[in-house]
PDB file of N, CA and C in Angstrom:
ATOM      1  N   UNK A   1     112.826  29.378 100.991  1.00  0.00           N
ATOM      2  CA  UNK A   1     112.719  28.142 100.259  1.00  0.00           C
ATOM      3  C   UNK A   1     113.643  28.199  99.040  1.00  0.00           C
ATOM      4  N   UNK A   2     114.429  27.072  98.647  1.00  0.00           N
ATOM      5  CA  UNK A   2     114.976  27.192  97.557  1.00  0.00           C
ATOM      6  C   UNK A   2     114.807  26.403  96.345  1.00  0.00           C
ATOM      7  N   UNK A   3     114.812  26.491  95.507  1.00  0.00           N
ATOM      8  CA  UNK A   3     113.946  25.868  93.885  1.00  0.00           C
ATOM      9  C   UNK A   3     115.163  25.696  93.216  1.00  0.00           C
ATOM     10  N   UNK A   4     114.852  24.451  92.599  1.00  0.00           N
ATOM     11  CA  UNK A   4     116.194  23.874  91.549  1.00  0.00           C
ATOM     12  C   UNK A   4     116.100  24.766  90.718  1.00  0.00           C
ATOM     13  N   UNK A   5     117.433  25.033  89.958  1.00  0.00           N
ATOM     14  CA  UNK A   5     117.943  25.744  89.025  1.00  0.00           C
ATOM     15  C   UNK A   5     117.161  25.557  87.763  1.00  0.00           C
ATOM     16  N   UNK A   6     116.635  24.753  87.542  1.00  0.00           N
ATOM     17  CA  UNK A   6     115.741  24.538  86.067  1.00  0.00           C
ATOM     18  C   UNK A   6     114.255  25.084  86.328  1.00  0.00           C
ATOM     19  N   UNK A   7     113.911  24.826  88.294  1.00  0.00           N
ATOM     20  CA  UNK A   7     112.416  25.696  88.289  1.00  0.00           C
ATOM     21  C   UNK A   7     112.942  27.474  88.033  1.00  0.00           C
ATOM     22  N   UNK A   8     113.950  27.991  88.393  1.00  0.00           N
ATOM     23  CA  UNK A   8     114.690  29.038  88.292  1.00  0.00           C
ATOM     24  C   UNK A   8     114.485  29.502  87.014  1.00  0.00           C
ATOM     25  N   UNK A   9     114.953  28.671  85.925  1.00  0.00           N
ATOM     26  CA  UNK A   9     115.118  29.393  84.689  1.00  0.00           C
ATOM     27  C   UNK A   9     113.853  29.197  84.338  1.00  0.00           C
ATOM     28  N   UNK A  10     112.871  28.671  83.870  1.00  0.00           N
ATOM     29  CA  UNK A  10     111.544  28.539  83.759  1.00  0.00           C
ATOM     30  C   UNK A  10     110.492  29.385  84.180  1.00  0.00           C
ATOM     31  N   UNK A  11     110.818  29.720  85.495  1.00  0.00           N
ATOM     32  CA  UNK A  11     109.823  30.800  86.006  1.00  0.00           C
ATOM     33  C   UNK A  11     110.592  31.847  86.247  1.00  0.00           C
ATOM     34  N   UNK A  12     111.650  32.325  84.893  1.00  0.00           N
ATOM     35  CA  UNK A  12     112.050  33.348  85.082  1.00  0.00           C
ATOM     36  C   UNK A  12     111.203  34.786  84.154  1.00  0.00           C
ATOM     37  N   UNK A  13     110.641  34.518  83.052  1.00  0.00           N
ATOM     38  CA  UNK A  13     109.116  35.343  83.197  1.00  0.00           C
ATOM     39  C   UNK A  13     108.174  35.861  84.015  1.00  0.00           C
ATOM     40  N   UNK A  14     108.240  34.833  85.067  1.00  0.00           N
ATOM     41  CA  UNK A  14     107.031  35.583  85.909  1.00  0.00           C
ATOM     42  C   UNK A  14     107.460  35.910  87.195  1.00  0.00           C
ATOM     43  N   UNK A  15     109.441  35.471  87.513  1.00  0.00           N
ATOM     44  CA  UNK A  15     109.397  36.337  88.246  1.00  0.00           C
ATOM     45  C   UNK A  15     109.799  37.973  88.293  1.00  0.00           C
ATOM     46  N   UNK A  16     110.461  37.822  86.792  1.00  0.00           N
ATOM     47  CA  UNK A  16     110.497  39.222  86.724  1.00  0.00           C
ATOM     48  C   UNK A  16     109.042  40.204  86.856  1.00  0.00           C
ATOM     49  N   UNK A  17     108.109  39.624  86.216  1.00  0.00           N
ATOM     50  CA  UNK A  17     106.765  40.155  86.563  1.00  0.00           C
ATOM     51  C   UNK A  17     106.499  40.531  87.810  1.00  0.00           C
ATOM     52  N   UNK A  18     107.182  39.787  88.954  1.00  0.00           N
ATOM     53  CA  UNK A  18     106.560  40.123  90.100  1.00  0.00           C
ATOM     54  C   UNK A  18     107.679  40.798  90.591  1.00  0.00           C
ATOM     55  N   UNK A  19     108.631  41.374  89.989  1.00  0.00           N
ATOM     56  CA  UNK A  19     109.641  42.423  90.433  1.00  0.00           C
ATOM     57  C   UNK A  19     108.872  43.017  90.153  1.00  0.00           C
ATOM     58  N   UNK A  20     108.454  43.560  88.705  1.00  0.00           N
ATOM     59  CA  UNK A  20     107.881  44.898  88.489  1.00  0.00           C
ATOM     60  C   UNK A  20     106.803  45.245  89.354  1.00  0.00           C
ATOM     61  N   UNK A  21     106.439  44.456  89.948  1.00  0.00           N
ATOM     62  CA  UNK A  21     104.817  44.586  90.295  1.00  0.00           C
ATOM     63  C   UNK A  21     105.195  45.023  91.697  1.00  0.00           C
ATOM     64  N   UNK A  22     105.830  44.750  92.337  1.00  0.00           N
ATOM     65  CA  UNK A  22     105.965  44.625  93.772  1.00  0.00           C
ATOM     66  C   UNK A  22     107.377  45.266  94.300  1.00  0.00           C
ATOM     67  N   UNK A  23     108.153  45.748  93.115  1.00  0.00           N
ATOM     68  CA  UNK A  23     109.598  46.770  93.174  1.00  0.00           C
ATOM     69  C   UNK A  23     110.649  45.911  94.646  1.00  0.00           C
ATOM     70  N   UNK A  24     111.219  46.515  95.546  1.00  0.00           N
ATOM     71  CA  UNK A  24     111.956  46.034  96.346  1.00  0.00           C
ATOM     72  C   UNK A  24     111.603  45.868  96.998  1.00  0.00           C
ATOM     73  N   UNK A  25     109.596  44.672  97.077  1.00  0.00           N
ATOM     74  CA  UNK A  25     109.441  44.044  98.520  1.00  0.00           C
ATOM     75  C   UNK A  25     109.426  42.575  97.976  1.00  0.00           C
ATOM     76  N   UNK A  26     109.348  42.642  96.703  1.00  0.00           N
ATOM     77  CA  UNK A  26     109.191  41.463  95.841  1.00  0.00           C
ATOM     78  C   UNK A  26     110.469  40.429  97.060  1.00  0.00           C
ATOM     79  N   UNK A  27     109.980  39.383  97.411  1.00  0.00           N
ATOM     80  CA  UNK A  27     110.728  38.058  97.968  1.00  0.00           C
ATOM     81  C   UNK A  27     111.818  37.782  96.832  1.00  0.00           C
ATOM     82  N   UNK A  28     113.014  37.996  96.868  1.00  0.00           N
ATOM     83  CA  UNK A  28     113.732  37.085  96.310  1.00  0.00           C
ATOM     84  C   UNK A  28     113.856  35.626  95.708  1.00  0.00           C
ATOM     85  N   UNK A  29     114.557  34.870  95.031  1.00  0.00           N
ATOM     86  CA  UNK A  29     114.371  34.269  94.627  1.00  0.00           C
ATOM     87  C   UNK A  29     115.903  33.183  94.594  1.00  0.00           C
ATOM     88  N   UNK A  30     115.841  32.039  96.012  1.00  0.00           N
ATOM     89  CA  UNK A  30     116.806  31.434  96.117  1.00  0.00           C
ATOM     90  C   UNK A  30     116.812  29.701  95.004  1.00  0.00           C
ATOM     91  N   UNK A  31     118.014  29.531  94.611  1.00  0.00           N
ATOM     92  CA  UNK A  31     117.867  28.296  93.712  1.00  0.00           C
ATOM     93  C   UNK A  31     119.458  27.834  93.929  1.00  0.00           C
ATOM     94  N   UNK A  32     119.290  26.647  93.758  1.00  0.00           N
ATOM     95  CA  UNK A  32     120.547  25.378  93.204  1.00  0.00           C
ATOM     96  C   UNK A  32     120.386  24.419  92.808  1.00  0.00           C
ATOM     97  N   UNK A  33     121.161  23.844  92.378  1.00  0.00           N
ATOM     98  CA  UNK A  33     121.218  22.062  92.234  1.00  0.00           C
ATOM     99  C   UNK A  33     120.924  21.567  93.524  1.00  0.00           C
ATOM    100  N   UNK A  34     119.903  20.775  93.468  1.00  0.00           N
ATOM    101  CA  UNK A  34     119.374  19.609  94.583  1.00  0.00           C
ATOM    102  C   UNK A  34     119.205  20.357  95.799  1.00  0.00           C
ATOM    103  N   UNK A  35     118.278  21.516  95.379  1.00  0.00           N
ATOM    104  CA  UNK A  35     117.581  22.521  96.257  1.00  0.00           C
ATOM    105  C   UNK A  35     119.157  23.137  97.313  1.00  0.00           C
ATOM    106  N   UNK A  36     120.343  22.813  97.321  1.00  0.00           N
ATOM    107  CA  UNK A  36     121.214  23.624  97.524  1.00  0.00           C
ATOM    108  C   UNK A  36     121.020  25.082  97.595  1.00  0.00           C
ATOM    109  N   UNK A  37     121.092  25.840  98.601  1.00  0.00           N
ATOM    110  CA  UNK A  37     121.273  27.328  97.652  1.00  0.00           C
ATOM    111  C   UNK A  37     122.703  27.801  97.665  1.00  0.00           C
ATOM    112  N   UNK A  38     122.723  28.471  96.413  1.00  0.00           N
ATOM    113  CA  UNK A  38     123.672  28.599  95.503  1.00  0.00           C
ATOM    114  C   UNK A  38     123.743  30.110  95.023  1.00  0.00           C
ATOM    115  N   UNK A  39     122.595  30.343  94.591  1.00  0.00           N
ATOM    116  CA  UNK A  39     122.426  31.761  94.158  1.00  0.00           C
ATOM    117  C   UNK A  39     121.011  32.472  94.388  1.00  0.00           C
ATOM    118  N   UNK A  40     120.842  33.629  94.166  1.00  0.00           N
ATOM    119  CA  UNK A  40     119.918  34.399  94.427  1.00  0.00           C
ATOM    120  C   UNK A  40     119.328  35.214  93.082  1.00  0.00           C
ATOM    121  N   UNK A  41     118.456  35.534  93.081  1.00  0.00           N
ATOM    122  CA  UNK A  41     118.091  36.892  92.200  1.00  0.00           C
ATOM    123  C   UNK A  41     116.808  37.229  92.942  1.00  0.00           C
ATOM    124  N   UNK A  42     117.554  38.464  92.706  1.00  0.00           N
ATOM    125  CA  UNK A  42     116.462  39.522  93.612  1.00  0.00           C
ATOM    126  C   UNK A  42     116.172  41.049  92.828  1.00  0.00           C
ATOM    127  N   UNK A  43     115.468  41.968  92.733  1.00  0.00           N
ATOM    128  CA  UNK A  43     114.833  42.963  91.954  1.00  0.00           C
ATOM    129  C   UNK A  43     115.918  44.167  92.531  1.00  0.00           C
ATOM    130  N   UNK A  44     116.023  44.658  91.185  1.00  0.00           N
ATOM    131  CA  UNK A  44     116.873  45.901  91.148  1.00  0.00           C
ATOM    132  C   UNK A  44     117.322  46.597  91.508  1.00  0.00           C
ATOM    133  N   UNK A  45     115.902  47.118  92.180  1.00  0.00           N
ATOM    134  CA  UNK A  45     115.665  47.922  93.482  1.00  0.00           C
ATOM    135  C   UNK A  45     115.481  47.843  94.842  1.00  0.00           C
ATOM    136  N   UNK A  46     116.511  46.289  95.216  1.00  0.00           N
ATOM    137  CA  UNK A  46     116.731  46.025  96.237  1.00  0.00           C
ATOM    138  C   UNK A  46     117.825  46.154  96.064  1.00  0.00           C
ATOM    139  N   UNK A  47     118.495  45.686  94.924  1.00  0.00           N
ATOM    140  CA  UNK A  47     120.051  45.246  95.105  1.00  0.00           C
ATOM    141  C   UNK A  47     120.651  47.133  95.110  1.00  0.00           C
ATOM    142  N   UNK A  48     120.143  47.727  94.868  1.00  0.00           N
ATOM    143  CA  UNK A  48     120.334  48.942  94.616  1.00  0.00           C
ATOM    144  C   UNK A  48     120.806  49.744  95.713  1.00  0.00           C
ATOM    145  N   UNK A  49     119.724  49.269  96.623  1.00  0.00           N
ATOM    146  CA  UNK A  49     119.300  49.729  98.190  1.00  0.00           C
ATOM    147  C   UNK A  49     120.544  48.939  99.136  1.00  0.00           C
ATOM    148  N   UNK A  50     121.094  47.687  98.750  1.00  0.00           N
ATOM    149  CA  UNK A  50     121.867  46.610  99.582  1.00  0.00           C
ATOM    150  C   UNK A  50     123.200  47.005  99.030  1.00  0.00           C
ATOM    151  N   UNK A  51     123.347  47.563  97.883  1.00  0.00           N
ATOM    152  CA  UNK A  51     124.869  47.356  97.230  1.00  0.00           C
ATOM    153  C   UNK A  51     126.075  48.601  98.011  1.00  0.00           C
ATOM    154  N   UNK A  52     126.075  49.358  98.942  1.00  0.00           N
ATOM    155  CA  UNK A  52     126.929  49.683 100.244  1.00  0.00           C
ATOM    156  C   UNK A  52     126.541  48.506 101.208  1.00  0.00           C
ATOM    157  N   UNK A  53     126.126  48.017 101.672  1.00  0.00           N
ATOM    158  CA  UNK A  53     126.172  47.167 102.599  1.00  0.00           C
ATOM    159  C   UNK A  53     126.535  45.747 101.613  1.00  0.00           C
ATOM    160  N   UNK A  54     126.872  45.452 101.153  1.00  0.00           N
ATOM    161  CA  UNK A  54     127.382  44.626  99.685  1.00  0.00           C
ATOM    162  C   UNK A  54     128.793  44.610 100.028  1.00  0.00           C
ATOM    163  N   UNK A  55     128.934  45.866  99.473  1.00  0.00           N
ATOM    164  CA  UNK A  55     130.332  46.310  99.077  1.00  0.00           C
ATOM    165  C   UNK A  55     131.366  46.258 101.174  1.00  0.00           C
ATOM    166  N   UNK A  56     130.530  46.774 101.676  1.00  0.00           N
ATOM    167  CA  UNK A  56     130.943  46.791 103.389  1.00  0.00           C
ATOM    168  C   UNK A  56     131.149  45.100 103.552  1.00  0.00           C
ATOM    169  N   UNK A  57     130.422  44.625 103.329  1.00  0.00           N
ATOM    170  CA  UNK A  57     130.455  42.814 103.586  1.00  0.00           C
ATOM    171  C   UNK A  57     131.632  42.392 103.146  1.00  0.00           C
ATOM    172  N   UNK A  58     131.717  42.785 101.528  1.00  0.00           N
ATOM    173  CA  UNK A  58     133.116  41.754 100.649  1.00  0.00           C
ATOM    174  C   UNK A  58     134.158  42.567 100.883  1.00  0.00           C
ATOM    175  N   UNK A  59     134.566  43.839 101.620  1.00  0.00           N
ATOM    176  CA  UNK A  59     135.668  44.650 102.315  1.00  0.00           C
ATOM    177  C   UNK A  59     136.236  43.306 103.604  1.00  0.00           C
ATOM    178  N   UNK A  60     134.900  43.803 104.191  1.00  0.00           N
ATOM    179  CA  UNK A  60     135.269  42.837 105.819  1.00  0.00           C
ATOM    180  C   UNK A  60     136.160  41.358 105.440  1.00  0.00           C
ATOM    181  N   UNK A  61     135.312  41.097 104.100  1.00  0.00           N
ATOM    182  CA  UNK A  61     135.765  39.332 104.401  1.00  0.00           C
ATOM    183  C   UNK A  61     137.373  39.612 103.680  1.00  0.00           C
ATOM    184  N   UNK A  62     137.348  40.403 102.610  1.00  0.00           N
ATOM    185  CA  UNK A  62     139.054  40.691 102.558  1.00  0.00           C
ATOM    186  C   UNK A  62     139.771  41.020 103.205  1.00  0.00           C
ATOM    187  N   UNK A  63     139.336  41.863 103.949  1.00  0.00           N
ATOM    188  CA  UNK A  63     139.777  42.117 105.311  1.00  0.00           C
ATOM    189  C   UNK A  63     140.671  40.903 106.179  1.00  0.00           C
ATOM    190  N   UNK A  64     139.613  39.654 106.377  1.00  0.00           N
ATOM    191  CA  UNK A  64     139.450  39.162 107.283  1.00  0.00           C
ATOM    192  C   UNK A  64     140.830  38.091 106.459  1.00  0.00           C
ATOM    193  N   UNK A  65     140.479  37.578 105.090  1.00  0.00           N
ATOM    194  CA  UNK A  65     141.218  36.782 104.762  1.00  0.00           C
ATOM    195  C   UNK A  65     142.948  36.916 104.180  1.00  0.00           C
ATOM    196  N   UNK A  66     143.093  38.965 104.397  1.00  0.00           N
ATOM    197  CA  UNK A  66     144.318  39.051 104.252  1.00  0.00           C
ATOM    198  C   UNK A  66     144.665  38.964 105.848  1.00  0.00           C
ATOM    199  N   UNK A  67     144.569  39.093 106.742  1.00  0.00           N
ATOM    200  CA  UNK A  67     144.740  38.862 108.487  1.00  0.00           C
ATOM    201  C   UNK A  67     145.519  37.485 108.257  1.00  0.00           C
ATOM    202  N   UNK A  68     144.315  36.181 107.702  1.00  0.00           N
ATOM    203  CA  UNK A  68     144.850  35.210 107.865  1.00  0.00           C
ATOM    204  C   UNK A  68     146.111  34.911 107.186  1.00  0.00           C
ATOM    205  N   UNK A  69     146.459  35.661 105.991  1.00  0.00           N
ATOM    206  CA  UNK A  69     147.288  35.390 105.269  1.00  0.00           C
ATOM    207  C   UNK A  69     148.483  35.692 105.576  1.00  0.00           C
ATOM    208  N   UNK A  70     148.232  36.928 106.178  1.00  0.00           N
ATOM    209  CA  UNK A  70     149.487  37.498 106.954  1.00  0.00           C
ATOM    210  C   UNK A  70     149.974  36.776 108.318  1.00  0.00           C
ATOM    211  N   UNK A  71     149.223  36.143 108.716  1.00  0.00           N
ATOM    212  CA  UNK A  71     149.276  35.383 110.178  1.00  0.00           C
ATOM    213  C   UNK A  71     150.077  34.364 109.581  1.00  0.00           C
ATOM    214  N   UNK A  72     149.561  33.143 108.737  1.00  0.00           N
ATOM    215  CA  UNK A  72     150.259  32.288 107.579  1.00  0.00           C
ATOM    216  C   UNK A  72     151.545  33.003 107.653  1.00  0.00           C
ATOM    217  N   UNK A  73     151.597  33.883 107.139  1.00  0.00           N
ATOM    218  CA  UNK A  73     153.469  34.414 106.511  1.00  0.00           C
ATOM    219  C   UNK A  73     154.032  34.452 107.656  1.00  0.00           C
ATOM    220  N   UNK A  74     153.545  35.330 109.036  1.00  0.00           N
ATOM    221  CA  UNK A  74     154.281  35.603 109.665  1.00  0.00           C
ATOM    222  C   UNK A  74     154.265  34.174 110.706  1.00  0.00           C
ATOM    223  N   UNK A  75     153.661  33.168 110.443  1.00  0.00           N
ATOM    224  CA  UNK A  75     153.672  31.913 111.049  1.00  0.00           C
ATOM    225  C   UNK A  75     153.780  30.679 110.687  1.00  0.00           C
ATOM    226  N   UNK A  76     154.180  30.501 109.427  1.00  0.00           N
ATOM    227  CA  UNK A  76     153.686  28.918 109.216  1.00  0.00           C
ATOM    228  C   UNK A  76     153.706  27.665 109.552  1.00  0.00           C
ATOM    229  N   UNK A  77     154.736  27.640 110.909  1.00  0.00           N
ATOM    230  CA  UNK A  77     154.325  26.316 111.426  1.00  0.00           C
ATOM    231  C   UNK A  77     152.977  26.256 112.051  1.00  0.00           C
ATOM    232  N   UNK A  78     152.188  27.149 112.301  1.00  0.00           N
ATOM    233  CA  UNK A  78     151.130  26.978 112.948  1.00  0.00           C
ATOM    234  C   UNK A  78     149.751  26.992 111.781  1.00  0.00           C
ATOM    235  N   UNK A  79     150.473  27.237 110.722  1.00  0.00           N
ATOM    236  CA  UNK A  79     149.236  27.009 110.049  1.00  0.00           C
ATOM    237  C   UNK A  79     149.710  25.653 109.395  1.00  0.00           C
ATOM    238  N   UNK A  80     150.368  24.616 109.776  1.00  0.00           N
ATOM    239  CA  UNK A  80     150.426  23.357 109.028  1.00  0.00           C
ATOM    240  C   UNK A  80     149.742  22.406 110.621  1.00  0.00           C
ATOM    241  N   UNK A  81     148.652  21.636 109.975  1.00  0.00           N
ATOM    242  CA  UNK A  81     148.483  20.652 110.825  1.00  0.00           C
ATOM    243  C   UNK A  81     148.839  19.382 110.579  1.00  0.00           C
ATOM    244  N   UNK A  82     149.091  18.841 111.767  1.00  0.00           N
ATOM    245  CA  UNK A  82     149.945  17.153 111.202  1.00  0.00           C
ATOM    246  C   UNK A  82     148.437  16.386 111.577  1.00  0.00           C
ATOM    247  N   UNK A  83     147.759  15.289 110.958  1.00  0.00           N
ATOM    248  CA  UNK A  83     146.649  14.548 111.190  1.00  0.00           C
ATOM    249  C   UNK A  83     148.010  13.418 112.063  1.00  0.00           C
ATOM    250  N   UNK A  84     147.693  12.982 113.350  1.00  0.00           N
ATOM    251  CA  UNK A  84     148.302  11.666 113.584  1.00  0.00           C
ATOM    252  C   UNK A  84     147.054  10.753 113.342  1.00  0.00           C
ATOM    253  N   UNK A  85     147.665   9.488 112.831  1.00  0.00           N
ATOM    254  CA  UNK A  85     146.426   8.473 112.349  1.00  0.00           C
ATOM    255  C   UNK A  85     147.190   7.307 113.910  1.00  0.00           C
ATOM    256  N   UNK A  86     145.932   6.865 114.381  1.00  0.00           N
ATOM    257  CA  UNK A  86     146.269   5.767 115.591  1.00  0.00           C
ATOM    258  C   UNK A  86     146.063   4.635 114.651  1.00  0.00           C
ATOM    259  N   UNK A  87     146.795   3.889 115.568  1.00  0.00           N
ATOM    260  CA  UNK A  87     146.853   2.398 115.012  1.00  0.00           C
ATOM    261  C   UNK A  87     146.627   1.339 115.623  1.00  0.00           C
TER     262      UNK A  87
END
Protein backbone atom coordinates (compact mmCIF):
# COMPACT_ATOMS: atom_id res chain seq x y z
CA UNK A 1 0.00 0.00 0.00
CA UNK A 2 1.26 3.37 -0.57
CA UNK A 3 0.55 6.65 1.68
CA UNK A 4 0.90 10.25 0.51
CA UNK A 5 4.00 11.90 1.31
CA UNK A 6 2.51 14.16 4.09
CA UNK A 7 0.91 10.72 5.80
CA UNK A 8 4.82 9.77 5.40
CA UNK A 9 6.24 12.62 7.19
CA UNK A 10 3.73 12.63 10.02
CA UNK A 11 3.91 9.13 10.95
CA UNK A 12 7.41 9.31 10.79
CA UNK A 13 7.70 8.86 14.77
CA UNK A 14 5.99 5.90 14.93
CA UNK A 15 7.38 4.41 12.19
CA UNK A 16 10.63 4.54 13.32
CA UNK A 17 9.21 2.98 16.54
CA UNK A 18 8.18 0.10 14.76
CA UNK A 19 11.68 -0.32 13.17
CA UNK A 20 13.04 -0.58 16.50
CA UNK A 21 10.56 -2.87 17.67
CA UNK A 22 10.40 -5.30 14.94
CA UNK A 23 14.33 -4.72 13.39
CA UNK A 24 14.35 -6.12 9.63
CA UNK A 25 10.80 -7.68 9.54
CA UNK A 26 9.33 -4.32 10.19
CA UNK A 27 7.07 -3.81 6.57
CA UNK A 28 8.48 -1.01 4.86
CA UNK A 29 7.10 1.96 4.21
CA UNK A 30 5.96 2.99 0.49
CA UNK A 31 4.76 6.84 -0.20
CA UNK A 32 4.19 9.58 -3.05
CA UNK A 33 2.27 12.25 -4.30
CA UNK A 34 -1.29 11.00 -5.16
CA UNK A 35 -0.51 7.61 -3.61
CA UNK A 36 2.15 7.22 -6.57
CA UNK A 37 5.02 5.27 -5.26
CA UNK A 38 7.94 7.13 -5.38
CA UNK A 39 9.99 6.21 -2.49
CA UNK A 40 10.49 3.86 0.25
CA UNK A 41 11.90 3.79 3.78
CA UNK A 42 12.63 0.81 5.24
CA UNK A 43 14.75 -0.13 8.69
CA UNK A 44 18.41 -0.30 8.75
CA UNK A 45 18.69 -3.58 9.16
CA UNK A 46 17.16 -4.48 6.13
CA UNK A 47 18.78 -2.11 3.98
CA UNK A 48 21.92 -3.48 5.46
CA UNK A 49 21.03 -7.08 4.59
CA UNK A 50 19.78 -5.79 0.71
CA UNK A 51 22.70 -3.30 0.05
CA UNK A 52 24.95 -6.22 -2.22
CA UNK A 53 21.97 -7.08 -3.92
CA UNK A 54 21.44 -3.08 -4.21
CA UNK A 55 24.62 -2.48 -5.42
CA UNK A 56 24.28 -5.98 -8.04
CA UNK A 57 20.87 -4.29 -9.32
CA UNK A 58 22.34 -0.54 -10.11
CA UNK A 59 25.65 -2.51 -11.80
CA UNK A 60 23.14 -4.53 -14.11
CA UNK A 61 21.08 -1.47 -15.07
CA UNK A 62 24.51 0.39 -15.98
CA UNK A 63 25.35 -2.30 -17.47
CA UNK A 64 22.38 -2.49 -19.44
CA UNK A 65 22.21 1.30 -20.31
CA UNK A 66 25.90 1.57 -21.46
CA UNK A 67 24.94 -1.59 -24.15
CA UNK A 68 22.34 0.78 -25.31
CA UNK A 69 24.55 3.57 -25.63
CA UNK A 70 27.05 1.87 -27.37
CA UNK A 71 24.49 0.28 -29.79
CA UNK A 72 23.32 4.24 -30.30
CA UNK A 73 27.10 5.07 -31.29
CA UNK A 74 27.71 2.21 -33.15
CA UNK A 75 24.16 2.76 -34.88
CA UNK A 76 22.31 5.74 -35.05
CA UNK A 77 20.12 5.49 -37.74
CA UNK A 78 18.39 2.90 -35.93
CA UNK A 79 18.03 4.59 -32.93
CA UNK A 80 16.15 7.63 -34.67
CA UNK A 81 12.48 6.93 -35.26
CA UNK A 82 10.54 8.86 -37.90
CA UNK A 83 6.61 9.11 -36.45
CA UNK A 84 4.75 9.18 -40.10
CA UNK A 85 1.49 11.17 -39.27
CA UNK A 86 -1.49 9.89 -41.97
CA UNK A 87 -3.61 12.24 -43.39
Amino acid sequence: MTISTTEARTSLSQTIARFRAEGAYANPVVFGDHRKPEGVVLPFELYVQLEDQIDQVRFELATKVMSQIEEIIANPSKAIKVKRHRN
